[in-house]
Protein backbone atom coordinates (compact mmCIF):
# COMPACT_ATOMS: atom_id res chain seq x y z
CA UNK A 1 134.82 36.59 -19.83
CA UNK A 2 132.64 35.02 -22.37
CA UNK A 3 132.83 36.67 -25.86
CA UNK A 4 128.71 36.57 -26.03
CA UNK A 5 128.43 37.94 -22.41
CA UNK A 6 130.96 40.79 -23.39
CA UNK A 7 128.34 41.58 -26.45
CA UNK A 8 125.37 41.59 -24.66
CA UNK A 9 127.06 44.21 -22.30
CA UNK A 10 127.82 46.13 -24.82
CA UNK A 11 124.92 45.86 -26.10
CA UNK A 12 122.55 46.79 -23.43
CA UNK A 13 125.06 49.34 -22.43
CA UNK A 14 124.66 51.10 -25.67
CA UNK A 15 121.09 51.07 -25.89
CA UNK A 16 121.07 52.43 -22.72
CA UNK A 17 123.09 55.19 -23.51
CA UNK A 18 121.07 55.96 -26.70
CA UNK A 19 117.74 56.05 -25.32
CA UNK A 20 118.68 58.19 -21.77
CA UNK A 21 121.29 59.70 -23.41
CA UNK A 22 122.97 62.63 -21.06
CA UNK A 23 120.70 61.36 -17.75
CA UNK A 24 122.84 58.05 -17.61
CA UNK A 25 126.05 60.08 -18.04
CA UNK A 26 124.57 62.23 -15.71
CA UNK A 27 123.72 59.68 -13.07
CA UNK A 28 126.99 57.59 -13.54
CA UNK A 29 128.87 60.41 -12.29
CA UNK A 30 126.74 60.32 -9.09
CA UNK A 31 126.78 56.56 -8.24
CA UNK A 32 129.44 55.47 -5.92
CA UNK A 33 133.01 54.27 -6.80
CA UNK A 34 133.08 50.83 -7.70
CA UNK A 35 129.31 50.42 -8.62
CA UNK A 36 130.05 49.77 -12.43
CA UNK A 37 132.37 46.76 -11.25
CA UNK A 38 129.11 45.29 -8.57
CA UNK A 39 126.98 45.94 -11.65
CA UNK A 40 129.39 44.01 -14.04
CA UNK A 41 129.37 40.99 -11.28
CA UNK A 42 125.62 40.72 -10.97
CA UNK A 43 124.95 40.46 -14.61
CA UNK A 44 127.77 37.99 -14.82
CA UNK A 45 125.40 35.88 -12.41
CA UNK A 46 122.19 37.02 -14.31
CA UNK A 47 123.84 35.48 -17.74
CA UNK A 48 125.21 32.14 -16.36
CA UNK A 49 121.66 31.67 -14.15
CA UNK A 50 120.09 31.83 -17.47
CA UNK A 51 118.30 35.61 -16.28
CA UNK A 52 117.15 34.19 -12.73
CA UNK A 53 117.47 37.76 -11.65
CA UNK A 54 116.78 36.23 -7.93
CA UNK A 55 120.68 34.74 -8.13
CA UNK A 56 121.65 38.13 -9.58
CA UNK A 57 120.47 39.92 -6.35
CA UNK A 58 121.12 37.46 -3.54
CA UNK A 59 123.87 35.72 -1.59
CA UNK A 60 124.34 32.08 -0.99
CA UNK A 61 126.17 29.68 1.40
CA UNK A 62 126.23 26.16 1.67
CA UNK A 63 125.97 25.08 5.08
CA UNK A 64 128.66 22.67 6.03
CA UNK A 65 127.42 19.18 6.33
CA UNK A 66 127.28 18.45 10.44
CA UNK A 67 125.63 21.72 11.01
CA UNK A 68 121.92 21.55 11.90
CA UNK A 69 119.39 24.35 11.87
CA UNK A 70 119.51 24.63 15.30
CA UNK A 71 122.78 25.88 15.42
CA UNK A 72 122.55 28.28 12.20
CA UNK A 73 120.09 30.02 14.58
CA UNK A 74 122.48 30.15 17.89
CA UNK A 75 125.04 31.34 15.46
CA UNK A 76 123.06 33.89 13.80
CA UNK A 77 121.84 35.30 17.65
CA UNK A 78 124.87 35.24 18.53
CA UNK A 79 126.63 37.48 15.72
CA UNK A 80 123.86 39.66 16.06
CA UNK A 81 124.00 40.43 19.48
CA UNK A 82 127.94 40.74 19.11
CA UNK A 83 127.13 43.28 16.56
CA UNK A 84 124.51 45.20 17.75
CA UNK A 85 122.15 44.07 15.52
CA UNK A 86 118.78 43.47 16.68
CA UNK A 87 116.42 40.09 15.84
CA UNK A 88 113.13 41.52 14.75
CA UNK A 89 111.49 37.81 13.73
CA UNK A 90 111.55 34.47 12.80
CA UNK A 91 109.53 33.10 10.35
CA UNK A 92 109.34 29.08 10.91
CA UNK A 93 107.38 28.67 7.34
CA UNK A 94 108.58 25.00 6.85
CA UNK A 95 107.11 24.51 10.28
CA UNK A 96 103.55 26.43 9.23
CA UNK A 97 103.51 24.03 6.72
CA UNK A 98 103.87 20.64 8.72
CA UNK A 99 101.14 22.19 10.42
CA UNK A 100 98.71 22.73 7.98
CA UNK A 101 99.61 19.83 5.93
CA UNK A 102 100.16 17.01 8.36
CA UNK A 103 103.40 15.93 5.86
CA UNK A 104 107.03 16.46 7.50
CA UNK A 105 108.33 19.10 4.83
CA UNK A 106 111.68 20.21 4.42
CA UNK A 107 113.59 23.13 6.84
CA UNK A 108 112.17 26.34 5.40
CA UNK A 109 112.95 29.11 7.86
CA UNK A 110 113.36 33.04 7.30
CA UNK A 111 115.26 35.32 10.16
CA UNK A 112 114.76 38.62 10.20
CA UNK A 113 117.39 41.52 11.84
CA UNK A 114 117.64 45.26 11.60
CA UNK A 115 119.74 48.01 12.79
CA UNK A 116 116.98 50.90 14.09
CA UNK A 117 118.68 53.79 13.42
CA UNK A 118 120.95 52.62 10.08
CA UNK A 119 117.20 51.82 8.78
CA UNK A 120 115.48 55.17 9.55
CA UNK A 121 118.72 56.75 7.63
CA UNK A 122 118.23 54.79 4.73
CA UNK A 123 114.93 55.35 4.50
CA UNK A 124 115.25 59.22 5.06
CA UNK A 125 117.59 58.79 1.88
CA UNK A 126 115.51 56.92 -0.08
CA UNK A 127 112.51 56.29 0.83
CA UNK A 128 112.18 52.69 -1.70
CA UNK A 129 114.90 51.30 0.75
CA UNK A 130 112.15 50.65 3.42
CA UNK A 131 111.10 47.32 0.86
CA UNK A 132 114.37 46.20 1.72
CA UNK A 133 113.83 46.24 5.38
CA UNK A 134 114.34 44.47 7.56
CA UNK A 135 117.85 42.35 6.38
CA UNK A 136 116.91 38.73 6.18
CA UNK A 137 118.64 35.53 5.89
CA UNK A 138 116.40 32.40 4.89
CA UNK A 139 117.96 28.80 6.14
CA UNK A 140 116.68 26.39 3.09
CA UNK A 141 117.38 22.47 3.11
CA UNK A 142 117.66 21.46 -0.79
CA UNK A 143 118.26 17.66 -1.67
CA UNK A 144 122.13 18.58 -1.10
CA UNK A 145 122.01 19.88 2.64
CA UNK A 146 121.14 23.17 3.88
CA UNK A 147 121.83 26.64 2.24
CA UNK A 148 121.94 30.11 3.67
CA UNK A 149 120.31 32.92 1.12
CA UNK A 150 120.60 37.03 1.76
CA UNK A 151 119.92 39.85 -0.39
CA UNK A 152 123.26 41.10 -1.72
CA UNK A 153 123.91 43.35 0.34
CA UNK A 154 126.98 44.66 -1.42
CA UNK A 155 124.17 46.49 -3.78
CA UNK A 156 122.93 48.60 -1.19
CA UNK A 157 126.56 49.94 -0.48
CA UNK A 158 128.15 49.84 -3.84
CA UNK A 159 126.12 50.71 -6.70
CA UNK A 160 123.84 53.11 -5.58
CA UNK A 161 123.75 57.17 -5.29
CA UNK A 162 126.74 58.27 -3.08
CA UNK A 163 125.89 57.36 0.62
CA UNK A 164 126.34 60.59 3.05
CA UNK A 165 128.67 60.28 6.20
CA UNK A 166 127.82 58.85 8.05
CA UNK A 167 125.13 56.62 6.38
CA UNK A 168 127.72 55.17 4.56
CA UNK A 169 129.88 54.00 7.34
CA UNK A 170 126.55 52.34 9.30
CA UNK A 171 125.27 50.60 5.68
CA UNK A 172 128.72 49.02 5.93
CA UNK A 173 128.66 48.05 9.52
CA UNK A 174 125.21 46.50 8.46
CA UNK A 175 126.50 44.85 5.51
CA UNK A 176 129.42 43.07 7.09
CA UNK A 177 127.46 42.29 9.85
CA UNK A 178 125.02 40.07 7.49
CA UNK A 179 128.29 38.70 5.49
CA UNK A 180 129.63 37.97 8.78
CA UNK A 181 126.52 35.94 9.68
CA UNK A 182 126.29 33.99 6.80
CA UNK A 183 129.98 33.16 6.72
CA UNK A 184 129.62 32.03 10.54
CA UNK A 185 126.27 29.84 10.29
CA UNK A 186 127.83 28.04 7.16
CA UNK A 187 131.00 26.90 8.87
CA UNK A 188 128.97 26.12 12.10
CA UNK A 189 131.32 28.79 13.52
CA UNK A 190 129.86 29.43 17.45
């Protein structure tokens, strides 16, 4: 670790405590185990984007060369359906663009999937979680190829309040069934 990232932890970490005072040791005692480590990790990627706090929060995968956008979205059907998870749209914006442009643009293309019921929990326990419905992985061809971006899911299930059973166990199953599909589509993985 960087000696000037280690100081500005500290740093914010101590303001933090001195303005909240006893409601951050109060609430630290209520998050769930390992949240301080996610936290630690996504303002490791906050510091070396330069405070991009998009790269903070999300996921990426570069897709390996060969595979086309075509089969990123047979792969991602296909994990969903072998996990239960259901498509709930497709947003073709690169596509919308062509269209009102006339100009071939580059692959710009957001899926959407969501688990029903792990949804309606999440929301039941915090009602804020419904902005981060439904999951969604966006398929984006940069000058280097094409590059799978998620929220970080790993947020939702590790840094938060303590999930209740068995919310906690479905978050999961959603989480590594998004980590599963972005693994998958990158490799080209049927």
């Amino acid at each position: 670790m960087r000696i000037s990232t280690l100081v500005n932890r500290l740093t914010v970490l101590s303001v933090a405590l001195v303005l909240t005072g006893c409601g951050t040791v109060s609430t630290l005692g209520k998050l769930e185990d390992g949240a301080g480590a996610e936290a630690s990790r996504m303002w490791d990627r906050w510091v070396e984007a330069d405070g991009d706090i998009a790269v903070a929060t999300t996921w990426e995968r570069k897709v390996k060369p060969g595979v086309t956008g075509d089969d990123i979205e047979q792969i991602l059907r296909s994990v969903a359906t072998e996990r239960n998870m259901k498509e709930v749209g497709i947003l073709p914006l690169s596509k919308e663009l062509e269209a009102r442009t006339g100009k071939k643009q580059k692959l710009l293309t957001v899926y959407s999937f969501c688990t029903p019921s792990t949804a309606r929990e999440m929301v039941d326990f915090s009602p804020h979680m419904a902005a981060y419905l439904p999951c969604r992985i966006s398929v984006v061809e940069r000058e280097d190829g094409l590059w799978l971006y998620t929220l970080n899911m790993d947020m939702m299930v590790k840094m938060g309040r303590k999930l209740p059973s068995p919310l906690k166990e479905n978050a999961w199953a959603v989480r590594s069934t998004i980590f599963e599909m972005m693994e998958r589509a990158s490799r080209g993985e049927f």
